[in-house]
C-alpha atoms as a PDB file:
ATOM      1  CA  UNK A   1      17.212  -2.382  20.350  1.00  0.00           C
ATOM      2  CA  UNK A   2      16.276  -2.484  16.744  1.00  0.00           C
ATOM      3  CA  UNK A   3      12.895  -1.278  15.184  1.00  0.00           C
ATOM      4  CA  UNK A   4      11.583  -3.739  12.595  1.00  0.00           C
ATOM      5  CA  UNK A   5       8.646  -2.357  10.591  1.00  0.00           C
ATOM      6  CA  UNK A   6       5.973  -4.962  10.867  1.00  0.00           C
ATOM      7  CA  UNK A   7       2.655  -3.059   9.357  1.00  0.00           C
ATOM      8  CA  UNK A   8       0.758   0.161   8.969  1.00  0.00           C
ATOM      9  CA  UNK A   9      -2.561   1.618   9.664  1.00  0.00           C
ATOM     10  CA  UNK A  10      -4.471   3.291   7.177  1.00  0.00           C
ATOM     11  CA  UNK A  11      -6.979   5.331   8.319  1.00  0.00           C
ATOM     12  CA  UNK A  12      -8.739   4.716  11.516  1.00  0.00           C
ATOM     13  CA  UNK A  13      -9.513   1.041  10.521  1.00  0.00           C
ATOM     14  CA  UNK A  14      -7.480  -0.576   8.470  1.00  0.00           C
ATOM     15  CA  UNK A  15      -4.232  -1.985   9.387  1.00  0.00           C
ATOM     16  CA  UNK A  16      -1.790  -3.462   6.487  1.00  0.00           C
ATOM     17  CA  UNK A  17      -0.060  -6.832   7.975  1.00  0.00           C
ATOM     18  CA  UNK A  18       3.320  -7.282   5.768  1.00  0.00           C
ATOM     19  CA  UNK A  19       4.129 -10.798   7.079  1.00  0.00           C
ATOM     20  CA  UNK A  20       0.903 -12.747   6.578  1.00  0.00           C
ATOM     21  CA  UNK A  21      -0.076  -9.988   3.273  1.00  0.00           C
ATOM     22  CA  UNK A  22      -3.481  -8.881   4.815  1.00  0.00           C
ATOM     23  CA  UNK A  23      -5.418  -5.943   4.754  1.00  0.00           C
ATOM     24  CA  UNK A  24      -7.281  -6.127   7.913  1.00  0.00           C
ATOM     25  CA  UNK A  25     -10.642  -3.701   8.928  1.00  0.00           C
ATOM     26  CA  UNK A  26     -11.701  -3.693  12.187  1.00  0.00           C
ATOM     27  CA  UNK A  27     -15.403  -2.478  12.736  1.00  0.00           C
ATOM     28  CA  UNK A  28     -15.868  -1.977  16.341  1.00  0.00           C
ATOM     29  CA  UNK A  29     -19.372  -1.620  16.411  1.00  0.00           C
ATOM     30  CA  UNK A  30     -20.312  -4.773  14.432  1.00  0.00           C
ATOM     31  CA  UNK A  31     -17.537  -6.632  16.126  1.00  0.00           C
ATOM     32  CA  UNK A  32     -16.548  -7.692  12.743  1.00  0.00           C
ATOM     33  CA  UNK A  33     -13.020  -8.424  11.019  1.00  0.00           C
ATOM     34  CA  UNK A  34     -12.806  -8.267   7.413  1.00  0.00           C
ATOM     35  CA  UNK A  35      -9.610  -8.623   5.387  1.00  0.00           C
ATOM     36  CA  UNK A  36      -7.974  -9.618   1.739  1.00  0.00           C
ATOM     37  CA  UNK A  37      -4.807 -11.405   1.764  1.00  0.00           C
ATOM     38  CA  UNK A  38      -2.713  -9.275  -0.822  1.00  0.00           C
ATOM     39  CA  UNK A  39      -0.907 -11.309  -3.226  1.00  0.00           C
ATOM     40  CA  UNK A  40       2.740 -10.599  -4.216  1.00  0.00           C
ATOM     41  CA  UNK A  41       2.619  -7.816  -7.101  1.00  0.00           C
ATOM     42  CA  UNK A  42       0.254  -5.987  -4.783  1.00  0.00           C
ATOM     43  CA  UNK A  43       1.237  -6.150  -1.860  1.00  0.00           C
ATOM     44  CA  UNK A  44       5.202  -4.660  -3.258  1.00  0.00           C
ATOM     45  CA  UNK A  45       2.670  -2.285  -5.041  1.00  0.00           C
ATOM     46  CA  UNK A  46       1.205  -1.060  -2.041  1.00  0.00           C
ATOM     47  CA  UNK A  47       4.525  -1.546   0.044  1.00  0.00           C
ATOM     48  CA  UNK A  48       6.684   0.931  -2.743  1.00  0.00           C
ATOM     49  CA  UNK A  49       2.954   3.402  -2.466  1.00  0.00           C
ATOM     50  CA  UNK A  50       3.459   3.148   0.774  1.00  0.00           C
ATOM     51  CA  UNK A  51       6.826   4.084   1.785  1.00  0.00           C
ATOM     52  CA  UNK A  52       7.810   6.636  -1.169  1.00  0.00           C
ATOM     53  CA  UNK A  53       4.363   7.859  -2.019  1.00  0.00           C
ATOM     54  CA  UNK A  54       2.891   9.861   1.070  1.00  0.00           C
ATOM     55  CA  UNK A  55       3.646  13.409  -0.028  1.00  0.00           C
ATOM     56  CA  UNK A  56       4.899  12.900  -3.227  1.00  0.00           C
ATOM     57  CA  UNK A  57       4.435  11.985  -6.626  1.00  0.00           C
ATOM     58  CA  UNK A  58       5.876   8.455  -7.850  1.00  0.00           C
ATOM     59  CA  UNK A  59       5.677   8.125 -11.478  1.00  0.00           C
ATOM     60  CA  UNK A  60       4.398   5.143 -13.563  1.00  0.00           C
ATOM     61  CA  UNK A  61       7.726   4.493 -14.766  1.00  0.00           C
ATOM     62  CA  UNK A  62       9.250   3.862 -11.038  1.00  0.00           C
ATOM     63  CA  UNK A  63       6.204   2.159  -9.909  1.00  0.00           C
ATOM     64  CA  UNK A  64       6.684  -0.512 -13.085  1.00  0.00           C
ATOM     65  CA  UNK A  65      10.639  -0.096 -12.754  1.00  0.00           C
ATOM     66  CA  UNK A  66      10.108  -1.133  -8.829  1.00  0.00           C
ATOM     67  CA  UNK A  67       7.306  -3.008  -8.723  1.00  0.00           C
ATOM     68  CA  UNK A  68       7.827  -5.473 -11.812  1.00  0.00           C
ATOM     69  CA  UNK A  69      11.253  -5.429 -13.309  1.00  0.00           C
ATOM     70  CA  UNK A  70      13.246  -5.326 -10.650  1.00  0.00           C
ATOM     71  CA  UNK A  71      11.335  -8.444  -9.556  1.00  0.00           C
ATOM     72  CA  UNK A  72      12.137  -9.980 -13.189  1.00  0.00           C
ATOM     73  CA  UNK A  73       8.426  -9.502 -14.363  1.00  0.00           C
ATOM     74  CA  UNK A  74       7.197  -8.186 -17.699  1.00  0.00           C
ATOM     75  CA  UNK A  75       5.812  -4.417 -16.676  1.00  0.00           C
ATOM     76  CA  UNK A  76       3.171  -2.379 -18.976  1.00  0.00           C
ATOM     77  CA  UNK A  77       0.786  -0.057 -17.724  1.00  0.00           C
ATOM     78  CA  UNK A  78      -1.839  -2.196 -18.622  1.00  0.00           C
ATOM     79  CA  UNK A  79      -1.029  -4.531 -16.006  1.00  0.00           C
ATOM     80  CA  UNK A  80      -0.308  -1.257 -12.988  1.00  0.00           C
ATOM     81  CA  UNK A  81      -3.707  -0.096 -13.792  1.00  0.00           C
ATOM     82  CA  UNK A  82      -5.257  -3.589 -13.158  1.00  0.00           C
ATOM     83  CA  UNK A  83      -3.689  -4.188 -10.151  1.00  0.00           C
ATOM     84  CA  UNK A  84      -3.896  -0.607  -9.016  1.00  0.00           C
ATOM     85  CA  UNK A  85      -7.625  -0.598  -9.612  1.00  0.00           C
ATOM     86  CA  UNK A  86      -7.939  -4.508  -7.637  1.00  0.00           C
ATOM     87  CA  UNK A  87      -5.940  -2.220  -4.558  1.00  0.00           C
ATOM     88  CA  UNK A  88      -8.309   0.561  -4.690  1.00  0.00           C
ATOM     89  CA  UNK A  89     -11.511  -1.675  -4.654  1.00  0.00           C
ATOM     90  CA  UNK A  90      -9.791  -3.516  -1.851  1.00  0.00           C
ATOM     91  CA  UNK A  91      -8.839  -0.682   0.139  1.00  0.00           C
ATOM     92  CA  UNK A  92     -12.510   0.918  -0.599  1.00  0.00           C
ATOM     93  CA  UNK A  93     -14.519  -2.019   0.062  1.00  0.00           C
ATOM     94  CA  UNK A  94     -12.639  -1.781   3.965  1.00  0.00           C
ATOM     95  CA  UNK A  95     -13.533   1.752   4.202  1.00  0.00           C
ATOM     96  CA  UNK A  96     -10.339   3.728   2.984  1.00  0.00           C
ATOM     97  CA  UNK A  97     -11.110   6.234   1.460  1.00  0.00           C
ATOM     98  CA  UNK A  98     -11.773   6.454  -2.292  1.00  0.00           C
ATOM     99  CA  UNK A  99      -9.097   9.092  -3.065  1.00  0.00           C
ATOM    100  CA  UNK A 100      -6.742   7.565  -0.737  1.00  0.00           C
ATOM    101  CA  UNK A 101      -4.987   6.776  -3.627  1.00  0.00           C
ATOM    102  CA  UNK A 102      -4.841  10.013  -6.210  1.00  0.00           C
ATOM    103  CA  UNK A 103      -3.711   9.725  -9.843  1.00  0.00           C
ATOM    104  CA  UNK A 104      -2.029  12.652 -10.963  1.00  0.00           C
ATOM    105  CA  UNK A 105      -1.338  13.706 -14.684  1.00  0.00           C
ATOM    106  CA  UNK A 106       0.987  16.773 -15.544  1.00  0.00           C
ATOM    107  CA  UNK A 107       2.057  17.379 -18.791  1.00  0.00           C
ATOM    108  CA  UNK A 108       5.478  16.585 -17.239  1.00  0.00           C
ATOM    109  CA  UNK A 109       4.523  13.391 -15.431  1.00  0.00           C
ATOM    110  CA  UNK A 110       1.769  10.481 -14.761  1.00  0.00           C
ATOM    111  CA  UNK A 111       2.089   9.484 -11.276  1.00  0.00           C
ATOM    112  CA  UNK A 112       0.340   8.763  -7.806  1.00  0.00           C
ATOM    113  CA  UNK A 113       0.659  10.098  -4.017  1.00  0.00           C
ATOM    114  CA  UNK A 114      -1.128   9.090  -1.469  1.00  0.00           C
ATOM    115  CA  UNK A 115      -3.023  11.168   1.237  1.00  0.00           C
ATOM    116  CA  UNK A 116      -1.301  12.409   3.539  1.00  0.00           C
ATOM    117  CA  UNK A 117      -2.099  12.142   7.033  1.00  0.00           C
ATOM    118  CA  UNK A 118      -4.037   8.744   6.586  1.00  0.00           C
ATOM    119  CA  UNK A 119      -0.448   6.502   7.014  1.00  0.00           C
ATOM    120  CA  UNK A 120       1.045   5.008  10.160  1.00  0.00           C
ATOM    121  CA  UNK A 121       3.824   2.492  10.488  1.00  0.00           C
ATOM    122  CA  UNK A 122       3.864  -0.008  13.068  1.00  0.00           C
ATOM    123  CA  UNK A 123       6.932  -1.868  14.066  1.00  0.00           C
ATOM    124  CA  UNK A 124       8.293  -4.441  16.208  1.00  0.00           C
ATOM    125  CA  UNK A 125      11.201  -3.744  18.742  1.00  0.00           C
ATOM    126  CA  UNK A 126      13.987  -6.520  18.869  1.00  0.00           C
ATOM    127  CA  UNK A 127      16.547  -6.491  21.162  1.00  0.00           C
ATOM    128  CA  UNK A 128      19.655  -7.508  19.293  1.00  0.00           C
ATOM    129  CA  UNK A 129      21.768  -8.334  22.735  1.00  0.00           C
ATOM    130  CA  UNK A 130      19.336 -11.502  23.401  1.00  0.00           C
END
């Protein structure tokens, strides 16, 4: 059996689909699905957040090192504040909240972290012997 990390939940109502790129927020009392469909910068944005940043600081430089070059795209943190600031409206407008994402600035480093406690990855169980 092999765990294959499909997702995450943020919060109590938001749930991150990696394969179709969709924030999804269910509102159980209006019945009501809302969602963006993340596109690619973003969504290896949020992914990178996601899976280093939940406790600790990640610096501008590795976001733009991971997020950008490494995908063969011009970086500048020009560009991670736009698309950090499209996430956060997305992420607010769902019901995250607003300092889900925190900016922190040191005189040693410029970073973010996320808040703890508000992450949980979902995964899929494949049974490799099939």
């Amino acid at each position: 059996m092999e765990k294959v990390l499909i997702g995450y939940y943020i919060g109590n109502n938001v749930q991150l689909d990696i394969s179709c790129k969709k924030l999804i927020s269910f509102d159980a009392k209006k019945r009501a699905v809302r969602y963006y469909v993340l596109r690619e910068t973003m969504l290896r944005l949020f992914l990178y957040l996601l899976q280093n940043a939940n406790g600790k600081i990640i610096t501008s430089e590795e976001l733009l090192y991971n997020v950008w070059d490494l995908h063969g795209l011009k970086s500048s943190s020009q560009r991670l504040w736009q698309v950090m600031q499209a996430l956060k409206f997305r992420l607010a407008s769902l019901g995250v909240d607003h300092d889900f994402i925190m900016r922190i600035e040191t005189f040693e480093m410029k970073g973010h972290i996320l808040k703890p406690d508000m992450i949980r990855p979902y995964y899929f169980t494949v049974n490799k012997n099939s």
